[in-house]
PDB file of N, CA and C in Angstrom:
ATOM      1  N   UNK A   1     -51.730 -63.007 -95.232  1.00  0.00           N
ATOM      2  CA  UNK A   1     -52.910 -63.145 -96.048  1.00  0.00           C
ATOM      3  C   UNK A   1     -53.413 -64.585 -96.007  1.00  0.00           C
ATOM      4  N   UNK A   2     -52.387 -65.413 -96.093  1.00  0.00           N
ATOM      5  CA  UNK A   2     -53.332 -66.533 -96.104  1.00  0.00           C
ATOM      6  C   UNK A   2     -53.620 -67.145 -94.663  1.00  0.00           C
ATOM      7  N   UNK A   3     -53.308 -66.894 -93.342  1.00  0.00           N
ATOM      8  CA  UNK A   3     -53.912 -67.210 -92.415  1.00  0.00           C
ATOM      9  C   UNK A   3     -55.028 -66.387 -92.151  1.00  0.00           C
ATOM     10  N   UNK A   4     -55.380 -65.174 -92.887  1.00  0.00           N
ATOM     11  CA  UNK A   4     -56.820 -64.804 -92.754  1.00  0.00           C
ATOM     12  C   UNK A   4     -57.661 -65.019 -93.826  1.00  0.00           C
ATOM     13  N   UNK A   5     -57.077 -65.891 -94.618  1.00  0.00           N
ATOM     14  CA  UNK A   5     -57.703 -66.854 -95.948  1.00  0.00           C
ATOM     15  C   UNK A   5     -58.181 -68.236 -94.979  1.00  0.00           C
ATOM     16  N   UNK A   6     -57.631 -68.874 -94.374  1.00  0.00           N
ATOM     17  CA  UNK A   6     -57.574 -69.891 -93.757  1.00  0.00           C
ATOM     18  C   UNK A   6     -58.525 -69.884 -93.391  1.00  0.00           C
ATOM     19  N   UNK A   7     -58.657 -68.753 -92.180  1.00  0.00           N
ATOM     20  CA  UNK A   7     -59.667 -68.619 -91.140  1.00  0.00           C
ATOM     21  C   UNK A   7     -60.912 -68.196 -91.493  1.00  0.00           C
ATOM     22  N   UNK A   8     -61.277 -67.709 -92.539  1.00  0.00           N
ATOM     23  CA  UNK A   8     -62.153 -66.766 -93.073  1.00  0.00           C
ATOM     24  C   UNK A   8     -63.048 -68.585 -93.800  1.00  0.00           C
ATOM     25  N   UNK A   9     -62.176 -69.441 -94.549  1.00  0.00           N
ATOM     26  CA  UNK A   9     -63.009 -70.476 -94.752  1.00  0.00           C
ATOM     27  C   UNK A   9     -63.207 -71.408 -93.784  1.00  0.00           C
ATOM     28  N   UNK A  10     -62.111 -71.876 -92.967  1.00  0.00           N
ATOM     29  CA  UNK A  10     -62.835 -72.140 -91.577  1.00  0.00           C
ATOM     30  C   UNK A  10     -63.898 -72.254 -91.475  1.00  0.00           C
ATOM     31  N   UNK A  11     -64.402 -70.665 -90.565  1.00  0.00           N
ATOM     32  CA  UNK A  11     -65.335 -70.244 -90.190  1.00  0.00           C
ATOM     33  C   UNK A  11     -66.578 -70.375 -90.916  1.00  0.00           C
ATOM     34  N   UNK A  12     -66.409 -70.454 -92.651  1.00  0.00           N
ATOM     35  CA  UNK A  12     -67.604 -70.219 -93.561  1.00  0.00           C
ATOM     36  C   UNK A  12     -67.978 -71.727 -93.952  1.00  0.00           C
ATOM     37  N   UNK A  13     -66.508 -72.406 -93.784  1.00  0.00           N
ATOM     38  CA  UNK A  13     -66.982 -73.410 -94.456  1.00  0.00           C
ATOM     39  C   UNK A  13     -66.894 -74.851 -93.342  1.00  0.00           C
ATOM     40  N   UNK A  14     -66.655 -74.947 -92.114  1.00  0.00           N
ATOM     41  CA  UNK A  14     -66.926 -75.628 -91.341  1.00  0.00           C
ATOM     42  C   UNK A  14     -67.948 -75.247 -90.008  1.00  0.00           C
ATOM     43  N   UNK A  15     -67.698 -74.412 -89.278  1.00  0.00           N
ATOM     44  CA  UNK A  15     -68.003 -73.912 -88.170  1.00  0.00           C
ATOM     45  C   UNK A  15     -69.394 -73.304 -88.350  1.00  0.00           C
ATOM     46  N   UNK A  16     -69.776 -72.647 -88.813  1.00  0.00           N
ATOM     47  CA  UNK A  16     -71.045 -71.515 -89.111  1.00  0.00           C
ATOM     48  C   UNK A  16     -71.946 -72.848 -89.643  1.00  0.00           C
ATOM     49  N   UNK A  17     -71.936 -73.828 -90.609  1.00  0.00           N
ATOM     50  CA  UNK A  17     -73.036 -75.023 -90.999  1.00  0.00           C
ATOM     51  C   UNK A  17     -73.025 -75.964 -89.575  1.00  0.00           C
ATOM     52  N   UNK A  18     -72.102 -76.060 -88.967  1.00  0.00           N
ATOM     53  CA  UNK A  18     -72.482 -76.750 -87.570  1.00  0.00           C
ATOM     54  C   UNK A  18     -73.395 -75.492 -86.650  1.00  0.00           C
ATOM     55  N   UNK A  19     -73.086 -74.772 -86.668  1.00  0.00           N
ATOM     56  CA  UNK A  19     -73.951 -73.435 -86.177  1.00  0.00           C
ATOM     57  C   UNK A  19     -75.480 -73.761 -86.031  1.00  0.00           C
ATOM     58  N   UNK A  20     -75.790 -73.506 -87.531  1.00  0.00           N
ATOM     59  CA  UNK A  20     -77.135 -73.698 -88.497  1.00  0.00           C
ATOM     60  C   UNK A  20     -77.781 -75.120 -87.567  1.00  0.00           C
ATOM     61  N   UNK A  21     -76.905 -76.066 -87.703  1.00  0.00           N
ATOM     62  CA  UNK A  21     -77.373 -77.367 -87.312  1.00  0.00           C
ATOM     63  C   UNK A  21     -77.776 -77.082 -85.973  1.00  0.00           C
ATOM     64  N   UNK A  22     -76.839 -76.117 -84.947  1.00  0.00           N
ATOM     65  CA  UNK A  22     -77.102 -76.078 -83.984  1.00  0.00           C
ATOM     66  C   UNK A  22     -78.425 -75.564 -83.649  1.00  0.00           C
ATOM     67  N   UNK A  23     -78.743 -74.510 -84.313  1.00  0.00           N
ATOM     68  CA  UNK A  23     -80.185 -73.376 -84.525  1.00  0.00           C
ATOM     69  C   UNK A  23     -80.997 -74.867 -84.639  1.00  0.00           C
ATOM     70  N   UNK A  24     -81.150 -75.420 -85.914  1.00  0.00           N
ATOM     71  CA  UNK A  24     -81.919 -76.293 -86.054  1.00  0.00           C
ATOM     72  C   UNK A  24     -82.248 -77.020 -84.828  1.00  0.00           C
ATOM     73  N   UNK A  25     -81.871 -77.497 -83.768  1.00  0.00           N
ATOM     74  CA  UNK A  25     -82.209 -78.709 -83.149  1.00  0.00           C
ATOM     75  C   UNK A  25     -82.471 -77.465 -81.545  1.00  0.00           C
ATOM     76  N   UNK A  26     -81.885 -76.515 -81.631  1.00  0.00           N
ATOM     77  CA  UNK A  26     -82.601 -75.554 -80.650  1.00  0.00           C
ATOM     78  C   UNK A  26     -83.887 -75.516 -80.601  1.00  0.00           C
ATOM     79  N   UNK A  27     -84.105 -74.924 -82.491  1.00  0.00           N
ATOM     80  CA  UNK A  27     -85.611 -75.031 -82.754  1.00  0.00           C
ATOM     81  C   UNK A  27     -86.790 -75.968 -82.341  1.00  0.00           C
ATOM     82  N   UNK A  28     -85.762 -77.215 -82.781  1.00  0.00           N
ATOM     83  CA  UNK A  28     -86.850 -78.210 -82.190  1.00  0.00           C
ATOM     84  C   UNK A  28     -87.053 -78.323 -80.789  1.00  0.00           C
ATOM     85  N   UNK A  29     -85.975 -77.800 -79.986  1.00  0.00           N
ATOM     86  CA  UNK A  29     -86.205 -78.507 -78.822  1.00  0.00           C
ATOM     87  C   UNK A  29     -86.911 -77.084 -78.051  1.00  0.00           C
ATOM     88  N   UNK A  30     -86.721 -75.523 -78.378  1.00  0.00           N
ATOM     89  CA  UNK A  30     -87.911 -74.802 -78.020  1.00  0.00           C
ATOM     90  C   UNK A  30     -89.271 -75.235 -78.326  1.00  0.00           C
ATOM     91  N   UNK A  31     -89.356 -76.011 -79.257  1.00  0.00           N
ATOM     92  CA  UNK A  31     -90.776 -76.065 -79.562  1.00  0.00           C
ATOM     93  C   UNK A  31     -91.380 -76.974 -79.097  1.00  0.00           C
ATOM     94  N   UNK A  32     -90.798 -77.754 -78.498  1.00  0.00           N
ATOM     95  CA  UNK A  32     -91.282 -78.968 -77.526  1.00  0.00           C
ATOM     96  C   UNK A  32     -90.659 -78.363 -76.220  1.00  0.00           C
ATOM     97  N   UNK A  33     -90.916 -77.454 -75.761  1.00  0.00           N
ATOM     98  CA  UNK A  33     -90.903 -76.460 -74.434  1.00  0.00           C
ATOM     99  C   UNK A  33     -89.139 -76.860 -73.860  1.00  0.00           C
ATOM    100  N   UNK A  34     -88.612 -76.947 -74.784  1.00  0.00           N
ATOM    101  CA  UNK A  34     -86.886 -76.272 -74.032  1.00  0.00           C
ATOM    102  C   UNK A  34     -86.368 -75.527 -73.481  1.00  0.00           C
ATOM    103  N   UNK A  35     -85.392 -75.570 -73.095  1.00  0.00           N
ATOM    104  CA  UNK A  35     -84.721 -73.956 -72.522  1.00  0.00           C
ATOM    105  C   UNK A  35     -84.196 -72.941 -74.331  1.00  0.00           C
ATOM    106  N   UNK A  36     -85.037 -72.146 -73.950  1.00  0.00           N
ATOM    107  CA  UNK A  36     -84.864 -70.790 -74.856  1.00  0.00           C
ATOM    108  C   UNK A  36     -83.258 -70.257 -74.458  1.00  0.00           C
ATOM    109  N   UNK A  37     -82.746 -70.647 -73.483  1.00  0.00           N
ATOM    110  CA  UNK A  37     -81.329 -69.471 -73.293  1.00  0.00           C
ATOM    111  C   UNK A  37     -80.469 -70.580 -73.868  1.00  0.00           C
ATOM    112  N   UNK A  38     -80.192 -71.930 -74.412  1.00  0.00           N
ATOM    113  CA  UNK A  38     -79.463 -72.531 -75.050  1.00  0.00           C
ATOM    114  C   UNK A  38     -79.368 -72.142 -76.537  1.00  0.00           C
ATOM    115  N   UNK A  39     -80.723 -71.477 -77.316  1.00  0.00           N
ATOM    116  CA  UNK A  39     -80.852 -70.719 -78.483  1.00  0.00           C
ATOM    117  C   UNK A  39     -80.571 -69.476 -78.275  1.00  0.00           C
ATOM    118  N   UNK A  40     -79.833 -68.784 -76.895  1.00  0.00           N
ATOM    119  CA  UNK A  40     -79.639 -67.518 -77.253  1.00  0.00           C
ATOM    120  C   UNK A  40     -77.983 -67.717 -77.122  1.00  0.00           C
ATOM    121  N   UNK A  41     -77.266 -68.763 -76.361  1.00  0.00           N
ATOM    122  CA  UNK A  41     -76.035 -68.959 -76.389  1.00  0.00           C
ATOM    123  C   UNK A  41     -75.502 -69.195 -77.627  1.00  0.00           C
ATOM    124  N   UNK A  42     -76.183 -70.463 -78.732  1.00  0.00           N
ATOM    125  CA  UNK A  42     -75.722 -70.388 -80.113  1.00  0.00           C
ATOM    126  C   UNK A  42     -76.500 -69.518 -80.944  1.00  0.00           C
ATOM    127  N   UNK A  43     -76.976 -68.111 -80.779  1.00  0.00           N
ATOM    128  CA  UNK A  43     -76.868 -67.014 -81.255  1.00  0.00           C
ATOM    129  C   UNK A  43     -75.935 -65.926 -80.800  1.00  0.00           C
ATOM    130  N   UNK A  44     -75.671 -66.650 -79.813  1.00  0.00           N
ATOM    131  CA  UNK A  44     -73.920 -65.822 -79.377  1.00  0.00           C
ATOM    132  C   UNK A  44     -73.196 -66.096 -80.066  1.00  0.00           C
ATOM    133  N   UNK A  45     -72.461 -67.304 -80.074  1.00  0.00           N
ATOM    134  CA  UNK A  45     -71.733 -68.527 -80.466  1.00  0.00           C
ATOM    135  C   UNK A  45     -71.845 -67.598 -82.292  1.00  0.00           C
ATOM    136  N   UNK A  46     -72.729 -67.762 -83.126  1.00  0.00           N
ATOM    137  CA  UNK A  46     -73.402 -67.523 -84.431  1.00  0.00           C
ATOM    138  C   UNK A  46     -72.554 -66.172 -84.638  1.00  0.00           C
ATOM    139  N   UNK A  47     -72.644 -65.167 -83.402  1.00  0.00           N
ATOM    140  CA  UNK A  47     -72.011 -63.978 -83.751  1.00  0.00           C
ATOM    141  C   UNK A  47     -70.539 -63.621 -83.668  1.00  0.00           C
ATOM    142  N   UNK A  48     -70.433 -63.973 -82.379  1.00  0.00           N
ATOM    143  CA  UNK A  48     -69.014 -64.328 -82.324  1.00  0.00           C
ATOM    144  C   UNK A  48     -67.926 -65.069 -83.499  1.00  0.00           C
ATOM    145  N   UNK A  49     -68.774 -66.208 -84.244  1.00  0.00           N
ATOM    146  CA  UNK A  49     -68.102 -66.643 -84.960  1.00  0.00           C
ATOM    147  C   UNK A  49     -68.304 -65.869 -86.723  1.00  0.00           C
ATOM    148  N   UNK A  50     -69.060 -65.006 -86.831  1.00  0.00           N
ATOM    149  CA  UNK A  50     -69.511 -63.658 -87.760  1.00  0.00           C
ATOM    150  C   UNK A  50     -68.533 -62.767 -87.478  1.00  0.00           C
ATOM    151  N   UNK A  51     -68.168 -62.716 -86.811  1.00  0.00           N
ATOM    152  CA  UNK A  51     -67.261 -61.308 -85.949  1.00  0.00           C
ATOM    153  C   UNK A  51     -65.412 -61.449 -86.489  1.00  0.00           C
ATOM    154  N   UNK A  52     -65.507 -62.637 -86.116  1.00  0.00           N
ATOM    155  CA  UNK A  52     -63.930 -63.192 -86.517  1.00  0.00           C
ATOM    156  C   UNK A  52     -63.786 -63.407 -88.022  1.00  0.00           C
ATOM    157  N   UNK A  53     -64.950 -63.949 -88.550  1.00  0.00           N
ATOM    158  CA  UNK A  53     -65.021 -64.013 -90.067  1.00  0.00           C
ATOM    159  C   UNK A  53     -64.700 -62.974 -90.615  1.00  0.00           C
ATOM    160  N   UNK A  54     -65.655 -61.226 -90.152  1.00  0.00           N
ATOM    161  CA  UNK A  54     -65.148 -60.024 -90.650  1.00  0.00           C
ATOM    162  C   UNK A  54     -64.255 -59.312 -90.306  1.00  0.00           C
ATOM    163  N   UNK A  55     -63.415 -59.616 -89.148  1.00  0.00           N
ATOM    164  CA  UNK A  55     -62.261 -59.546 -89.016  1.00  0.00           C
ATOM    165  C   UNK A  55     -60.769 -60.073 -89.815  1.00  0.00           C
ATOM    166  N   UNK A  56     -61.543 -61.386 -90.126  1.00  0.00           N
ATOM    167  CA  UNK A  56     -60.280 -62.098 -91.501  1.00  0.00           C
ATOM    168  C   UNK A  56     -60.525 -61.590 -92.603  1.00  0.00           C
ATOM    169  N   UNK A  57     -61.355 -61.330 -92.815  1.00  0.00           N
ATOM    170  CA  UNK A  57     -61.767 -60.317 -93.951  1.00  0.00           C
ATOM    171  C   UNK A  57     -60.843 -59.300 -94.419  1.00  0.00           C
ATOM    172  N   UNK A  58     -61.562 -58.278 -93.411  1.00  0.00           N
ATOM    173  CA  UNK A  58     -60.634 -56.966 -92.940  1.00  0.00           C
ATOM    174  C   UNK A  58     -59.020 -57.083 -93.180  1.00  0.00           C
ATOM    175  N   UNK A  59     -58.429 -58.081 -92.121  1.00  0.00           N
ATOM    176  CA  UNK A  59     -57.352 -58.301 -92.209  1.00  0.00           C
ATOM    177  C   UNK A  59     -56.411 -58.800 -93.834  1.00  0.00           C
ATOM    178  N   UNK A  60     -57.506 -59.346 -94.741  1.00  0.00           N
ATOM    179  CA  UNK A  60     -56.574 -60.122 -95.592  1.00  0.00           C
ATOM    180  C   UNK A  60     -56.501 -58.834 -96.646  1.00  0.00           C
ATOM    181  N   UNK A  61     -57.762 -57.905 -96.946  1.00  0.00           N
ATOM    182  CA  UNK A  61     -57.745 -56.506 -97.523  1.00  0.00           C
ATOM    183  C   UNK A  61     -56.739 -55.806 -96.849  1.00  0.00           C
ATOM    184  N   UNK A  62     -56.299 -55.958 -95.741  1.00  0.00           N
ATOM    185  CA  UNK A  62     -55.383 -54.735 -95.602  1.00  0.00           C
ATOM    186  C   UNK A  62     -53.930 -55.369 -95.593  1.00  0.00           C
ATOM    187  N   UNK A  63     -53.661 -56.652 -95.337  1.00  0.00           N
ATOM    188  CA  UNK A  63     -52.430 -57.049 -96.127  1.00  0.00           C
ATOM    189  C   UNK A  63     -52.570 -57.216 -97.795  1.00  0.00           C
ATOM    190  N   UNK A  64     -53.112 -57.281 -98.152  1.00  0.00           N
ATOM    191  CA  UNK A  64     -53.213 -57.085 -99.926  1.00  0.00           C
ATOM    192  C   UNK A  64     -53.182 -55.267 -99.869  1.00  0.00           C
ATOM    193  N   UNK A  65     -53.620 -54.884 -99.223  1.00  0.00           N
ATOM    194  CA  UNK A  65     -53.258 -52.988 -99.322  1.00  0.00           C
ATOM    195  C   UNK A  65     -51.774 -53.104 -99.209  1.00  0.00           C
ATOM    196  N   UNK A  66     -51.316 -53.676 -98.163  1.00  0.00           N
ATOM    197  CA  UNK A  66     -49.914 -53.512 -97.627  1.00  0.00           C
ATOM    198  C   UNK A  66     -49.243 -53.806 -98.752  1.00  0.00           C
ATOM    199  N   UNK A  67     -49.428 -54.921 -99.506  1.00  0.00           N
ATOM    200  CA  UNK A  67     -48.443 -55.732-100.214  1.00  0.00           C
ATOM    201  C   UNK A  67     -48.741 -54.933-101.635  1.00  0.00           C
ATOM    202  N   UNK A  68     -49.378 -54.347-102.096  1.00  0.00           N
ATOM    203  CA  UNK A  68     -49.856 -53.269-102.853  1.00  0.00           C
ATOM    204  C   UNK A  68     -48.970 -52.190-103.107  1.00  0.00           C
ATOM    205  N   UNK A  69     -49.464 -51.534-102.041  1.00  0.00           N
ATOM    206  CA  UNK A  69     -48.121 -50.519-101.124  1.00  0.00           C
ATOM    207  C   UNK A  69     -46.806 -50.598-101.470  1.00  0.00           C
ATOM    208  N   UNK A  70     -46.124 -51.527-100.867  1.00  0.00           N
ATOM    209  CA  UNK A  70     -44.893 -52.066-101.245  1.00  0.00           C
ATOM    210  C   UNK A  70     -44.394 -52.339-102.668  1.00  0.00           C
ATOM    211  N   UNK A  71     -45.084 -52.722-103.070  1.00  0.00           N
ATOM    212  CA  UNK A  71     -45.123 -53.096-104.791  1.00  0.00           C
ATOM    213  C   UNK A  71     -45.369 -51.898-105.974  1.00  0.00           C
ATOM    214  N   UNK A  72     -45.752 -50.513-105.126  1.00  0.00           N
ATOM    215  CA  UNK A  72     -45.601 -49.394-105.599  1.00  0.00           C
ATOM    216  C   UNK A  72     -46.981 -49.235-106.343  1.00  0.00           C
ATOM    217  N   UNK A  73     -47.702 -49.778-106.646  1.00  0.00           N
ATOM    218  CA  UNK A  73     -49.216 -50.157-106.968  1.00  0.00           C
ATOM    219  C   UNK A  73     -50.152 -48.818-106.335  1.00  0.00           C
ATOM    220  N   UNK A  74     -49.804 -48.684-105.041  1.00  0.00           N
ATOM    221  CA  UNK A  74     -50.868 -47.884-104.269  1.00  0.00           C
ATOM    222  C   UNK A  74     -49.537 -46.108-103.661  1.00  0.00           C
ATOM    223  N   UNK A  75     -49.389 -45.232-103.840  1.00  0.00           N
ATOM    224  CA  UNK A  75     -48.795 -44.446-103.380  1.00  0.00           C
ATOM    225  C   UNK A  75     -49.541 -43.440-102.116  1.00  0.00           C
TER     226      UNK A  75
END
């Protein structure tokens, strides 16, 4: 549980605001005629790192099921 606690703020609370930053300066630089496929890589990047987030998610609910379970809580 808590390495998908870990990862879950990680992701929310470091990685994903560098993201944003990244979008941001894409923006600018499409709009002064950039390459558009560098804003579709950190909208990869954006999902990919969405993906693992709801995966730690997932994961920390189903060890709290587990540990539930065990604890006779859930039959």
């Amino acid at each position: 549980m808590l390495s998908s606690y870990e990862i879950y703020h990680i992701i929310q609370d470091d990685a994903l605001p560098q993201i944003a930053h990244m979008f941001e300066l894409s923006n600018s630089s499409i709009s002064t005629g950039g390459d558009l496929f560098k804003y579709i890589d950190v909208l990869f990047d954006k999902l990919a790192l969405e993906k693992q987030s709801i995966n730690a998610v997932s994961n920390y609910n189903k060890a709290n099921a587990q540990i539930s379970q065990l604890a006779g809580a859930i039959k």
